[in-house]
PDB file of N, CA and C in Angstrom:
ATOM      1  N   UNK A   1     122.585  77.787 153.997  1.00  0.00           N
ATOM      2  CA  UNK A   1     123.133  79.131 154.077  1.00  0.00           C
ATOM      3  C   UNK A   1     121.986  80.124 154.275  1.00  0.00           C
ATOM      4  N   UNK A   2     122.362  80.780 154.967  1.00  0.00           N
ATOM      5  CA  UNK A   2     121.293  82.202 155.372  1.00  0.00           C
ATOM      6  C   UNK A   2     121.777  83.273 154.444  1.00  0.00           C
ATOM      7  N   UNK A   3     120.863  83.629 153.794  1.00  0.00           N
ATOM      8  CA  UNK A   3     122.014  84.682 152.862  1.00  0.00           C
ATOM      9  C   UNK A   3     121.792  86.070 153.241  1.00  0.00           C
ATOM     10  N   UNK A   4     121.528  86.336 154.665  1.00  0.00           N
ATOM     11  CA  UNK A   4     121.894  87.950 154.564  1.00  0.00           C
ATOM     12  C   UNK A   4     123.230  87.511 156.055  1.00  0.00           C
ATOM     13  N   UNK A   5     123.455  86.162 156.487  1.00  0.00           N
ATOM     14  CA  UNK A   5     124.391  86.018 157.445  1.00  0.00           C
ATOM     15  C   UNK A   5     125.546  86.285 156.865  1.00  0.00           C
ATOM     16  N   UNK A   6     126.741  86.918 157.411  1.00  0.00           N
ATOM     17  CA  UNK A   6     128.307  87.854 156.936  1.00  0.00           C
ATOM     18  C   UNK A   6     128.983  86.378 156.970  1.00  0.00           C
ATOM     19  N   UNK A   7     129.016  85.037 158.269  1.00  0.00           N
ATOM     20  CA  UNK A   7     129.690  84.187 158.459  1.00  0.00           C
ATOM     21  C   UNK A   7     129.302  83.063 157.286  1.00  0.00           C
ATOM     22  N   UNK A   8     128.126  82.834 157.335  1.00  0.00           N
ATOM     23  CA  UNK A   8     127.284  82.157 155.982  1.00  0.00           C
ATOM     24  C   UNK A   8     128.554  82.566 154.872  1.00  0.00           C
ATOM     25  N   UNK A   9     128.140  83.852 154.246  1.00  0.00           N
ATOM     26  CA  UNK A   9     128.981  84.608 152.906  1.00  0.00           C
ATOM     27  C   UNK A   9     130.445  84.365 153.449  1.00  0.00           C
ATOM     28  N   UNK A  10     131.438  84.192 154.349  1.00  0.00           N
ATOM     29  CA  UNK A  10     132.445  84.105 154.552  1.00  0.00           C
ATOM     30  C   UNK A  10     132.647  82.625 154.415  1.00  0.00           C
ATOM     31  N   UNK A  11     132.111  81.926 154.976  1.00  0.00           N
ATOM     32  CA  UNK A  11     132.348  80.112 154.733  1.00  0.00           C
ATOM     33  C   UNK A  11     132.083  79.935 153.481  1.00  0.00           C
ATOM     34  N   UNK A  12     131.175  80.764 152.457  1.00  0.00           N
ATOM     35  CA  UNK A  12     130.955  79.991 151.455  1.00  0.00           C
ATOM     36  C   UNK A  12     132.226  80.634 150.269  1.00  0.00           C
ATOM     37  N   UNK A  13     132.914  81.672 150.551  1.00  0.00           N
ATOM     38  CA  UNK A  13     133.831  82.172 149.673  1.00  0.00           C
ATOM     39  C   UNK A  13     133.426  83.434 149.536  1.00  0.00           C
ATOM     40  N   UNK A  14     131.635  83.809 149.388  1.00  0.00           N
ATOM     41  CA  UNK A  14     131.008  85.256 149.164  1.00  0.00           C
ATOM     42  C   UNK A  14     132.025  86.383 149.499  1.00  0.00           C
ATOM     43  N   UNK A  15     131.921  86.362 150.549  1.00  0.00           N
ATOM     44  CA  UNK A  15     133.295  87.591 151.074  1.00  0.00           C
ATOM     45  C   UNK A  15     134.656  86.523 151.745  1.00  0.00           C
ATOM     46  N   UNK A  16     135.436  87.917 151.175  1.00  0.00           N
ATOM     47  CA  UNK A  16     136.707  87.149 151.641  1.00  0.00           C
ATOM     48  C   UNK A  16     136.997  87.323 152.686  1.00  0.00           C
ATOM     49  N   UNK A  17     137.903  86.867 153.815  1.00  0.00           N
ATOM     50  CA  UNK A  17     138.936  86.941 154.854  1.00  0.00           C
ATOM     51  C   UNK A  17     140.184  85.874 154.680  1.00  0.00           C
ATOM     52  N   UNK A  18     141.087  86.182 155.905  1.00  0.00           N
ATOM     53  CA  UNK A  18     142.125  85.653 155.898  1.00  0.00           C
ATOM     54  C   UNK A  18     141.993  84.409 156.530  1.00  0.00           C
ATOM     55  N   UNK A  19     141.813  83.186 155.864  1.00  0.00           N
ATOM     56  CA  UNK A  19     141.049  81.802 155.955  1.00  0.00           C
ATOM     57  C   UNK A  19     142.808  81.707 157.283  1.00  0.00           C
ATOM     58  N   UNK A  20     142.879  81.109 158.187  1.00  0.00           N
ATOM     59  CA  UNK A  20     143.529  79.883 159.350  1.00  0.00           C
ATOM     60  C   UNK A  20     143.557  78.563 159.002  1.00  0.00           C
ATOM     61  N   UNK A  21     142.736  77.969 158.800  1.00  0.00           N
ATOM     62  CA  UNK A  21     142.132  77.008 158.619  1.00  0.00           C
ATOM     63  C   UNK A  21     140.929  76.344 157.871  1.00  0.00           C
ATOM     64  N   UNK A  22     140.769  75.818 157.299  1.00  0.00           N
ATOM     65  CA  UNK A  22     139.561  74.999 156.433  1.00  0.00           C
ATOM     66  C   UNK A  22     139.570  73.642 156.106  1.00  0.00           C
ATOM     67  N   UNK A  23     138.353  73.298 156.510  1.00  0.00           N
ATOM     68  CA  UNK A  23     138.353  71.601 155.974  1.00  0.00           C
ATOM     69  C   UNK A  23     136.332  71.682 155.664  1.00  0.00           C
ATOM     70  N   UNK A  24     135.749  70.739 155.574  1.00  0.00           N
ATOM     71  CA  UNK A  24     134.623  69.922 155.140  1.00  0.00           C
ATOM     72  C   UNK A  24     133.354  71.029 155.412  1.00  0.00           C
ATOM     73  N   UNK A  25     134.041  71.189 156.991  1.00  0.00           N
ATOM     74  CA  UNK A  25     133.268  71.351 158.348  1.00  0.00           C
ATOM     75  C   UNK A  25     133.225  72.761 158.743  1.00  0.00           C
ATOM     76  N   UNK A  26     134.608  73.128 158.374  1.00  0.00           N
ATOM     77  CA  UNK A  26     133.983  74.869 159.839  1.00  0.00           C
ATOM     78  C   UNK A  26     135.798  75.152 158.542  1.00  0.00           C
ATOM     79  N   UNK A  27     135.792  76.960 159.063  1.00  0.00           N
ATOM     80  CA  UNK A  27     136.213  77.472 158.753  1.00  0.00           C
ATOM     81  C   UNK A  27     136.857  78.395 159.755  1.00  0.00           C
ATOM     82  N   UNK A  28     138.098  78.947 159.632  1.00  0.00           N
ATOM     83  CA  UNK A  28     138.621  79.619 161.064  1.00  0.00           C
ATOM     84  C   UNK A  28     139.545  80.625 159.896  1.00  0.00           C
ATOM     85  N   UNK A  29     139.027  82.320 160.931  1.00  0.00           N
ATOM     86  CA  UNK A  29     139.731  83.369 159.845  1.00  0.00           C
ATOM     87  C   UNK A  29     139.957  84.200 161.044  1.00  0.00           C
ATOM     88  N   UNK A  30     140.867  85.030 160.612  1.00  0.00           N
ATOM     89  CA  UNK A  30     141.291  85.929 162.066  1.00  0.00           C
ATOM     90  C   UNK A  30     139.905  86.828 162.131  1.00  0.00           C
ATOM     91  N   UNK A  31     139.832  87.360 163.328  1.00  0.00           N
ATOM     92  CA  UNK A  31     138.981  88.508 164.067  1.00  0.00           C
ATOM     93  C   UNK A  31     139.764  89.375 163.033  1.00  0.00           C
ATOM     94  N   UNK A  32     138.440  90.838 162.449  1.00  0.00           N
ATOM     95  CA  UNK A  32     139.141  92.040 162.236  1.00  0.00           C
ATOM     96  C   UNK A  32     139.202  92.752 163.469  1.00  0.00           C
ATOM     97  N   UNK A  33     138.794  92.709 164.339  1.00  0.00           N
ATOM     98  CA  UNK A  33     139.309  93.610 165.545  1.00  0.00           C
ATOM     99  C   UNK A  33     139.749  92.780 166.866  1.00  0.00           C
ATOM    100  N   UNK A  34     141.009  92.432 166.779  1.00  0.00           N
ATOM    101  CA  UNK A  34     141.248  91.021 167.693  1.00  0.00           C
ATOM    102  C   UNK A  34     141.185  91.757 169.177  1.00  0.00           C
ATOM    103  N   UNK A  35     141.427  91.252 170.430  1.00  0.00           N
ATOM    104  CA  UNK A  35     141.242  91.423 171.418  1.00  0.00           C
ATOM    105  C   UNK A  35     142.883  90.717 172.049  1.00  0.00           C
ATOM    106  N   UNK A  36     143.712  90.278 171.145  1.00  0.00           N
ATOM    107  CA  UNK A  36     144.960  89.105 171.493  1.00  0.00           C
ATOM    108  C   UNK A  36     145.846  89.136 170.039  1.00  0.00           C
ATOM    109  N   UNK A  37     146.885  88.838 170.503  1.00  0.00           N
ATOM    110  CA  UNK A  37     147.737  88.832 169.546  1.00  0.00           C
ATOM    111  C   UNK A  37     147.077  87.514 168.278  1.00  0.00           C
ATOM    112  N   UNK A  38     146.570  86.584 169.249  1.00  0.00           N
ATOM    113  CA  UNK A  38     146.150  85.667 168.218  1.00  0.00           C
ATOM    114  C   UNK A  38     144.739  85.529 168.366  1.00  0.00           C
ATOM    115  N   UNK A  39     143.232  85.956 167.559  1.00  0.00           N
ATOM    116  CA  UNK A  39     142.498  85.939 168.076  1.00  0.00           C
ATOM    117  C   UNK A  39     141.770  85.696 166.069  1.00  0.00           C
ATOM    118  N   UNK A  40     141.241  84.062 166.291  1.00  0.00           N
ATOM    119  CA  UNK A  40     140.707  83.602 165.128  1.00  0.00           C
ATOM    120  C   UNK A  40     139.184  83.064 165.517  1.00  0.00           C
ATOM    121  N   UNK A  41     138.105  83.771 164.576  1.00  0.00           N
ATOM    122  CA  UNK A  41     137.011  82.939 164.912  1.00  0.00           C
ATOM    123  C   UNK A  41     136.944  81.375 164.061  1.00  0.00           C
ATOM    124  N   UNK A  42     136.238  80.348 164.421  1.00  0.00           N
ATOM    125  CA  UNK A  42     136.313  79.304 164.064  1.00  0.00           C
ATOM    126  C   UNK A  42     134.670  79.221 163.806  1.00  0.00           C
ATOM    127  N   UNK A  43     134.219  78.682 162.190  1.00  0.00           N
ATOM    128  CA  UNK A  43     132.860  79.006 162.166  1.00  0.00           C
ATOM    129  C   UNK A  43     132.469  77.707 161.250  1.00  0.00           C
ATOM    130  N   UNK A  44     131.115  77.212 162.123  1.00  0.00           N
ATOM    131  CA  UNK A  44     130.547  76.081 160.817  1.00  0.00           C
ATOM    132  C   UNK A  44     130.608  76.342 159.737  1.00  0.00           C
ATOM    133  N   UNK A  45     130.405  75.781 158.828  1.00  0.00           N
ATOM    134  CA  UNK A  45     129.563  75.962 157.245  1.00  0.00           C
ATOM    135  C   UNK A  45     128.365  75.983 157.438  1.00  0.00           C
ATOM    136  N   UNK A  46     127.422  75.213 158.175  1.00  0.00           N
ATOM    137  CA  UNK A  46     125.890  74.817 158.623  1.00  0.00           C
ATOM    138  C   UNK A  46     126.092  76.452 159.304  1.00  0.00           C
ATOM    139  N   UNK A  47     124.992  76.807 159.174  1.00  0.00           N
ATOM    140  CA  UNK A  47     124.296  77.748 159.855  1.00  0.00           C
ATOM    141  C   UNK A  47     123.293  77.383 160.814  1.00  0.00           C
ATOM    142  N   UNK A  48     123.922  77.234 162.386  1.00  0.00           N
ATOM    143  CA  UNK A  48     123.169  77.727 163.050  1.00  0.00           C
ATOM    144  C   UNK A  48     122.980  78.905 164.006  1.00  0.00           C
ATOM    145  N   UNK A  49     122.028  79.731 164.622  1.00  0.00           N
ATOM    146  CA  UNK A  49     122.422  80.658 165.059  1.00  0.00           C
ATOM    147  C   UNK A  49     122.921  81.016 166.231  1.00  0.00           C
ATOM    148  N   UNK A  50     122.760  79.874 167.094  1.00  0.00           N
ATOM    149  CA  UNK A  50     123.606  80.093 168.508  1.00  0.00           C
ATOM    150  C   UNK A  50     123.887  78.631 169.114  1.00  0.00           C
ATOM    151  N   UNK A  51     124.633  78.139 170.221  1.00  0.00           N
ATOM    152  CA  UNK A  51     124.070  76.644 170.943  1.00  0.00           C
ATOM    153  C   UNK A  51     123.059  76.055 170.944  1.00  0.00           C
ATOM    154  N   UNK A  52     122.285  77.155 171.443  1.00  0.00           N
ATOM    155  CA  UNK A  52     120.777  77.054 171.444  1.00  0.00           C
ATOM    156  C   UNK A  52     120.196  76.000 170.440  1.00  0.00           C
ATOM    157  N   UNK A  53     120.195  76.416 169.362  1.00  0.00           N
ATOM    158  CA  UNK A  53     119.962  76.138 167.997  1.00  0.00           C
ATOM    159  C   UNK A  53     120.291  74.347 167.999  1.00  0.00           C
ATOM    160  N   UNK A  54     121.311  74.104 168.747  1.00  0.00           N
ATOM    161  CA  UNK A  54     122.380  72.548 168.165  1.00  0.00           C
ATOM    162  C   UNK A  54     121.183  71.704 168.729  1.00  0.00           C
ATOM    163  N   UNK A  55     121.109  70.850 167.825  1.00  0.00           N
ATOM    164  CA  UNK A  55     120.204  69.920 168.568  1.00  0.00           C
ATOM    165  C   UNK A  55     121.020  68.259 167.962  1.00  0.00           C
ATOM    166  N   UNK A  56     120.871  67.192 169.013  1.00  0.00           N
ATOM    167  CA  UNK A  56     121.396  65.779 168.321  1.00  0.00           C
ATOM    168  C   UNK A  56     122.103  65.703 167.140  1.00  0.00           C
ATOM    169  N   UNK A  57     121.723  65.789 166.327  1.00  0.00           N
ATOM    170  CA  UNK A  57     121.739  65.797 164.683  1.00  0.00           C
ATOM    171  C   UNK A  57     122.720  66.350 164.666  1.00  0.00           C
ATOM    172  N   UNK A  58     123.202  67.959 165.427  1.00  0.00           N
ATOM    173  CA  UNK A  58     124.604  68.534 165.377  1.00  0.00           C
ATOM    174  C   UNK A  58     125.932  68.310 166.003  1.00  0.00           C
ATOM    175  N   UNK A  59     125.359  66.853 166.774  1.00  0.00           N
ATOM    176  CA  UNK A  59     126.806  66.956 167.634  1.00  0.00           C
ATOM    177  C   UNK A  59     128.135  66.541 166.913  1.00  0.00           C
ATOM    178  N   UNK A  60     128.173  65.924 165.682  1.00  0.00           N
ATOM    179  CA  UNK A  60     129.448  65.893 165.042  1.00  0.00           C
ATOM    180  C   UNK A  60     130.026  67.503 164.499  1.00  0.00           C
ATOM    181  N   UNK A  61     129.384  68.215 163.994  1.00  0.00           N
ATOM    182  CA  UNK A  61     129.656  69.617 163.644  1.00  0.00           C
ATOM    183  C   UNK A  61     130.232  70.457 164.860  1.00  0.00           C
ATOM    184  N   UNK A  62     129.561  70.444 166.316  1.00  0.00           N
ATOM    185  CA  UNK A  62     130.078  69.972 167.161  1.00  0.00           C
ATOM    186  C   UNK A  62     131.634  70.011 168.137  1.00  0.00           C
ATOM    187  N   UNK A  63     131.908  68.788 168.056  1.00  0.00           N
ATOM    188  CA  UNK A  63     133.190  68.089 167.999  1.00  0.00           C
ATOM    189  C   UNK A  63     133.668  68.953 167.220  1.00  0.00           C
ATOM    190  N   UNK A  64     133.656  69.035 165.548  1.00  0.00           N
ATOM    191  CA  UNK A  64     134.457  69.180 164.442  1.00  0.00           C
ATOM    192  C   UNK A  64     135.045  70.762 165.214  1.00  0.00           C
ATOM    193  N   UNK A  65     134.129  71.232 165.218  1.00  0.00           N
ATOM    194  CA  UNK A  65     134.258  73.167 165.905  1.00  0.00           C
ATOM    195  C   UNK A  65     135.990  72.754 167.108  1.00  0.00           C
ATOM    196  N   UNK A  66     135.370  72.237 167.776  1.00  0.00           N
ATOM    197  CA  UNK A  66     136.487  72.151 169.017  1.00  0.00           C
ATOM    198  C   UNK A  66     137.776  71.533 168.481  1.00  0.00           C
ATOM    199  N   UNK A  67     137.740  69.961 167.556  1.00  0.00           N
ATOM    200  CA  UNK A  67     138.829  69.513 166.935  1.00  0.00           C
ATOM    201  C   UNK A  67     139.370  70.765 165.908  1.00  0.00           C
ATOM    202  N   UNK A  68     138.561  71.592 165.598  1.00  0.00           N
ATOM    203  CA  UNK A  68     139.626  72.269 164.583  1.00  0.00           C
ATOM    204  C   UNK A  68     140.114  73.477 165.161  1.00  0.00           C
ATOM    205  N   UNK A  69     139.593  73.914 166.793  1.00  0.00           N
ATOM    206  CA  UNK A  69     140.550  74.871 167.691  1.00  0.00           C
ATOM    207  C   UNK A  69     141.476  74.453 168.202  1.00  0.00           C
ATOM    208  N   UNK A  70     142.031  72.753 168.349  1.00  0.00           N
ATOM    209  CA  UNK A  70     142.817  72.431 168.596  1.00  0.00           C
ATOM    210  C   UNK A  70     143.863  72.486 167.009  1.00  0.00           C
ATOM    211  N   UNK A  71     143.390  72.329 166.012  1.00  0.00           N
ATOM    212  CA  UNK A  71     144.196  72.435 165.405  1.00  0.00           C
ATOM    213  C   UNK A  71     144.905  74.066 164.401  1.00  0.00           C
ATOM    214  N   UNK A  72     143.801  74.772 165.062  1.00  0.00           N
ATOM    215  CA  UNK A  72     144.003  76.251 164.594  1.00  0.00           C
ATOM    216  C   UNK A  72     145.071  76.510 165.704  1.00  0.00           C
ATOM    217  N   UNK A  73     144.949  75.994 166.804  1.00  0.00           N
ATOM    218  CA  UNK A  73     145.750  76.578 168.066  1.00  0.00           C
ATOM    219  C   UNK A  73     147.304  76.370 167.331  1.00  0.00           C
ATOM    220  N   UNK A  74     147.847  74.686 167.433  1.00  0.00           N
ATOM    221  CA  UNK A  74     149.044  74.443 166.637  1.00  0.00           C
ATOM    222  C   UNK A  74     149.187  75.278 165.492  1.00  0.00           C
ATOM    223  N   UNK A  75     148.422  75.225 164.755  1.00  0.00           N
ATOM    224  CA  UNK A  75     149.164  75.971 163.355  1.00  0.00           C
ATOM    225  C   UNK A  75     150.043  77.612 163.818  1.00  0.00           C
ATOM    226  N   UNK A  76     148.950  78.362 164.403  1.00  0.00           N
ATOM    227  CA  UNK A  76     149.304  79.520 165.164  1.00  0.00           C
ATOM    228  C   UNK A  76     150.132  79.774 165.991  1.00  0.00           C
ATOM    229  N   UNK A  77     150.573  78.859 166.799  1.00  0.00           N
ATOM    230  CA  UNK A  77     151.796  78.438 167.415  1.00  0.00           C
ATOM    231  C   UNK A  77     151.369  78.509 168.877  1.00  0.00           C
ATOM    232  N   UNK A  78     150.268  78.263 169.553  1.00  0.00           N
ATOM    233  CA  UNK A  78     149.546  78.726 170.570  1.00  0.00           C
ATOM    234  C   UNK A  78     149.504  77.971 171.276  1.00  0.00           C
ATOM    235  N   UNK A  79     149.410  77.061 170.723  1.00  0.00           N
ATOM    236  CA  UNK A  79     148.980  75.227 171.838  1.00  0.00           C
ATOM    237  C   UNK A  79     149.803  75.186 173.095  1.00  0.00           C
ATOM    238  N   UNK A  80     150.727  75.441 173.103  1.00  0.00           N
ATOM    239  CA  UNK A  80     151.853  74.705 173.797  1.00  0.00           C
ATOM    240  C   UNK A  80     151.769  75.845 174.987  1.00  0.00           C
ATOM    241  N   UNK A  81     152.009  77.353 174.650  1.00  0.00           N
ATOM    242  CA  UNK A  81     151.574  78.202 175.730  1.00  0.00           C
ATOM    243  C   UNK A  81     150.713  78.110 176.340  1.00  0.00           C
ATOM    244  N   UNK A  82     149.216  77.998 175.797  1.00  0.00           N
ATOM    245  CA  UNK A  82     147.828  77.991 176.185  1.00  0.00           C
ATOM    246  C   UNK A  82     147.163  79.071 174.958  1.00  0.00           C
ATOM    247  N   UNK A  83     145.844  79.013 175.008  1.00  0.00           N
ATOM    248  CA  UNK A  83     145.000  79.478 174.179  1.00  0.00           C
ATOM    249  C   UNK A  83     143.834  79.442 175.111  1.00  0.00           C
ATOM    250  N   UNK A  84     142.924  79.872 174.929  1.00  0.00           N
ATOM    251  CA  UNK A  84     141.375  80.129 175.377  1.00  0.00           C
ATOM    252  C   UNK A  84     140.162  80.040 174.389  1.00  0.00           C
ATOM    253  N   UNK A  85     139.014  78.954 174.686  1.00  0.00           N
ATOM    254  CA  UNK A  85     138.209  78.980 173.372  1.00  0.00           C
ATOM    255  C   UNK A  85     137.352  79.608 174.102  1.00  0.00           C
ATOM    256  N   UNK A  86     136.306  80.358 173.308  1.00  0.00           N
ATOM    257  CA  UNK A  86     135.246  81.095 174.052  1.00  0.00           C
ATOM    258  C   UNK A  86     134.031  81.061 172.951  1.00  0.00           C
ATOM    259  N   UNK A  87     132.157  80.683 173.385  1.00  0.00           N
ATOM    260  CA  UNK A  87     131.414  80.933 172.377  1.00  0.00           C
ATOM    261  C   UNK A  87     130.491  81.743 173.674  1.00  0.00           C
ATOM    262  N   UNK A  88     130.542  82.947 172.665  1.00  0.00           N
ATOM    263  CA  UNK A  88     129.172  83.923 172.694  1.00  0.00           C
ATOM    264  C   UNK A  88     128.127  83.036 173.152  1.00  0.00           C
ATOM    265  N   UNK A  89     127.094  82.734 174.055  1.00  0.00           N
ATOM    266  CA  UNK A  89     125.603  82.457 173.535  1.00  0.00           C
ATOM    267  C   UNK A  89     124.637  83.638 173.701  1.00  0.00           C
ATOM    268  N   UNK A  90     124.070  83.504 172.905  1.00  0.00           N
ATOM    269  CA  UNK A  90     122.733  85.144 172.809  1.00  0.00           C
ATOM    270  C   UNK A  90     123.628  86.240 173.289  1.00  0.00           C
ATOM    271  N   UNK A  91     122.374  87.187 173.357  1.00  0.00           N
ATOM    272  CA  UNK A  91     122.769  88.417 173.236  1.00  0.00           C
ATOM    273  C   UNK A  91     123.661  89.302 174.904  1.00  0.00           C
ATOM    274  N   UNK A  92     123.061  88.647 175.591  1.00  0.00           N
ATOM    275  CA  UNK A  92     123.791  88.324 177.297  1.00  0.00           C
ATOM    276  C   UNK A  92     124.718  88.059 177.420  1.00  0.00           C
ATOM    277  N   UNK A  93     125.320  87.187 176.703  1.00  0.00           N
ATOM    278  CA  UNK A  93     126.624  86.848 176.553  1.00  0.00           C
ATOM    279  C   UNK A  93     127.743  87.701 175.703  1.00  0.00           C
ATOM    280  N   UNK A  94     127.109  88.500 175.142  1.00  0.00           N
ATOM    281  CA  UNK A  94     127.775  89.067 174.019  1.00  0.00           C
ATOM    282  C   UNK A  94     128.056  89.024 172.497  1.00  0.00           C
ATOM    283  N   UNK A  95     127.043  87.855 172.128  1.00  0.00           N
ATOM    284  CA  UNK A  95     127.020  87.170 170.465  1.00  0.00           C
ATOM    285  C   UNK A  95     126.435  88.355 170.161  1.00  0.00           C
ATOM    286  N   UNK A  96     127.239  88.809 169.013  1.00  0.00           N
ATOM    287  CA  UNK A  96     126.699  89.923 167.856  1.00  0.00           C
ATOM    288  C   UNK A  96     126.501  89.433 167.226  1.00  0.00           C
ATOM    289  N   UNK A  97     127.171  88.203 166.263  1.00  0.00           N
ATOM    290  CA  UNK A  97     126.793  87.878 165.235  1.00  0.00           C
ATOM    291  C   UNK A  97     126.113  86.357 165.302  1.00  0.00           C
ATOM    292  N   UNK A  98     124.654  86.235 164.833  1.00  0.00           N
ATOM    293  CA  UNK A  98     124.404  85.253 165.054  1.00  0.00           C
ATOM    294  C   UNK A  98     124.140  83.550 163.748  1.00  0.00           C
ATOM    295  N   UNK A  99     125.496  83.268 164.465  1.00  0.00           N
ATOM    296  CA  UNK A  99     126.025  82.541 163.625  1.00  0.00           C
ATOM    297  C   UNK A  99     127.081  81.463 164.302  1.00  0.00           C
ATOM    298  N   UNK A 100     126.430  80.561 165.306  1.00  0.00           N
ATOM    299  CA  UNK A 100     127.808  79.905 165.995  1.00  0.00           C
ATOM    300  C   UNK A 100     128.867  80.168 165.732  1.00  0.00           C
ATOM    301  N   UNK A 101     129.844  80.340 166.513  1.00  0.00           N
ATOM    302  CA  UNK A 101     131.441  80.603 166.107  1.00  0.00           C
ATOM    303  C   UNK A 101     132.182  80.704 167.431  1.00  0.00           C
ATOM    304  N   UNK A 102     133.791  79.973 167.627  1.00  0.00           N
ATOM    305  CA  UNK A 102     134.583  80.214 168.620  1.00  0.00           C
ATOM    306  C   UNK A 102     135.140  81.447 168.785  1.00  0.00           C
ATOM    307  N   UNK A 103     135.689  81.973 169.364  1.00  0.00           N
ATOM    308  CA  UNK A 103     136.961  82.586 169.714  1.00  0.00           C
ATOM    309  C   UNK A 103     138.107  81.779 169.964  1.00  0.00           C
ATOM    310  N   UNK A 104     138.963  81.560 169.287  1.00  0.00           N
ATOM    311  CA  UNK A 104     140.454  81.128 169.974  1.00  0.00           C
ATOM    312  C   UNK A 104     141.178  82.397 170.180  1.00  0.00           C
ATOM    313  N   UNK A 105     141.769  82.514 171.590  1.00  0.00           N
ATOM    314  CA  UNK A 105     142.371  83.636 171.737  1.00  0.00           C
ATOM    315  C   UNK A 105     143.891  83.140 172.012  1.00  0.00           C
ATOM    316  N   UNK A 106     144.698  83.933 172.246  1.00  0.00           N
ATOM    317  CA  UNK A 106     145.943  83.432 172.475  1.00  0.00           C
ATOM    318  C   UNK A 106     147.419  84.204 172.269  1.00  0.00           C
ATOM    319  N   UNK A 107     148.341  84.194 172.695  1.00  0.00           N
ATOM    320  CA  UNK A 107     149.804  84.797 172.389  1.00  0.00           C
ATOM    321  C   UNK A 107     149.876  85.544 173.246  1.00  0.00           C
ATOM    322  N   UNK A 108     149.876  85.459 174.358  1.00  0.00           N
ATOM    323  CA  UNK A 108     150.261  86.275 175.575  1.00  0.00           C
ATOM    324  C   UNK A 108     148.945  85.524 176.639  1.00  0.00           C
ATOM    325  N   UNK A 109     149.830  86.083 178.190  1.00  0.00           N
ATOM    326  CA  UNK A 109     148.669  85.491 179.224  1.00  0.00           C
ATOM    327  C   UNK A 109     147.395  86.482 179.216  1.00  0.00           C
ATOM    328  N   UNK A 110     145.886  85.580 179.409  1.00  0.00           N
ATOM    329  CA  UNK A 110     145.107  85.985 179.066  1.00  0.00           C
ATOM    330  C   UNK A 110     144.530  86.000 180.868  1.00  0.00           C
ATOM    331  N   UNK A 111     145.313  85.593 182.211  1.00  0.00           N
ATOM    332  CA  UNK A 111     144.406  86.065 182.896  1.00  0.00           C
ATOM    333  C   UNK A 111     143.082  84.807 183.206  1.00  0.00           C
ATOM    334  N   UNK A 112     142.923  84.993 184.757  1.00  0.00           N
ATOM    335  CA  UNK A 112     141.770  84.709 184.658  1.00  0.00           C
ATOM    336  C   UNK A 112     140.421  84.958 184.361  1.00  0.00           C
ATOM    337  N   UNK A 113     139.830  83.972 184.092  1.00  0.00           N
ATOM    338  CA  UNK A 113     138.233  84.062 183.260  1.00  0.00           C
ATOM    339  C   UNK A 113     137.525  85.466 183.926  1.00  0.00           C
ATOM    340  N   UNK A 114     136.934  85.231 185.238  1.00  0.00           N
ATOM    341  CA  UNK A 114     135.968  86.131 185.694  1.00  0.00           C
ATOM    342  C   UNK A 114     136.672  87.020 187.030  1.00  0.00           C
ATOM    343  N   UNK A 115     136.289  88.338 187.130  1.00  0.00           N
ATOM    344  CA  UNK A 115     136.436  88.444 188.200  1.00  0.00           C
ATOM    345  C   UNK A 115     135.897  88.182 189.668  1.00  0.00           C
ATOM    346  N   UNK A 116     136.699  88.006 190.570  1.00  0.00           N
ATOM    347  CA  UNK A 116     136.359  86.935 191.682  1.00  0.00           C
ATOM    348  C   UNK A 116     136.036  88.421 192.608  1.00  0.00           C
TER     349      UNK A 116
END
């Protein structure tokens, strides 16, 4: 744990949010300022601070991230429409907070990715 990281203090219980999902591995709580009707970040427990960061050693944590947007998607009721996972990398991309984490977005059409 990094202890001045907000996602760190949120996985570990420190501050609260509205938990989605939890198991071993990662933790998934809604966005406070969503962008979608359904819009949950999905966040390790391990702290790392971007992709960048993942090296071998992380690829089960990994997996776990993506297996549990598939299962944040179902709970939310999203799966079946579609959903969108999205990760920030650095600051180019748009990561504010640096702290791996998904976006699952979802509950209405989201459109294509980029403009063409």
């Amino acid at each position: 744990m990094v202890p001045d990281c907000i996602f760190c203090k949120i996985a570990s219980g420190q501050i609260r949010a509205e938990y989605v999902y939890e198991d071993d591995w990662v933790v998934a709580f809604k966005d406070l300022h969503p962008i979608a009707p359904v819009h949950v970040l999905i966040v390790p427990k391990t702290h790392l601070d971007s992709l960048n960061e993942a090296a071998p050693a992380n690829e089960a944590i990994l997996g776990r991230l993506l297996a549990a947007g598939r299962q944040v998607a179902e709970k939310t009721g999203v799966a079946a429409g579609g959903y969108r996972i999205i990760i920030n990398n650095n600051r180019d991309a748009g990561q504010e907070i640096f702290h791996l984490h998904l976006h699952l977005l979802g509950g209405r059409g989201l459109g294509p990715m980029l403009a063409r």
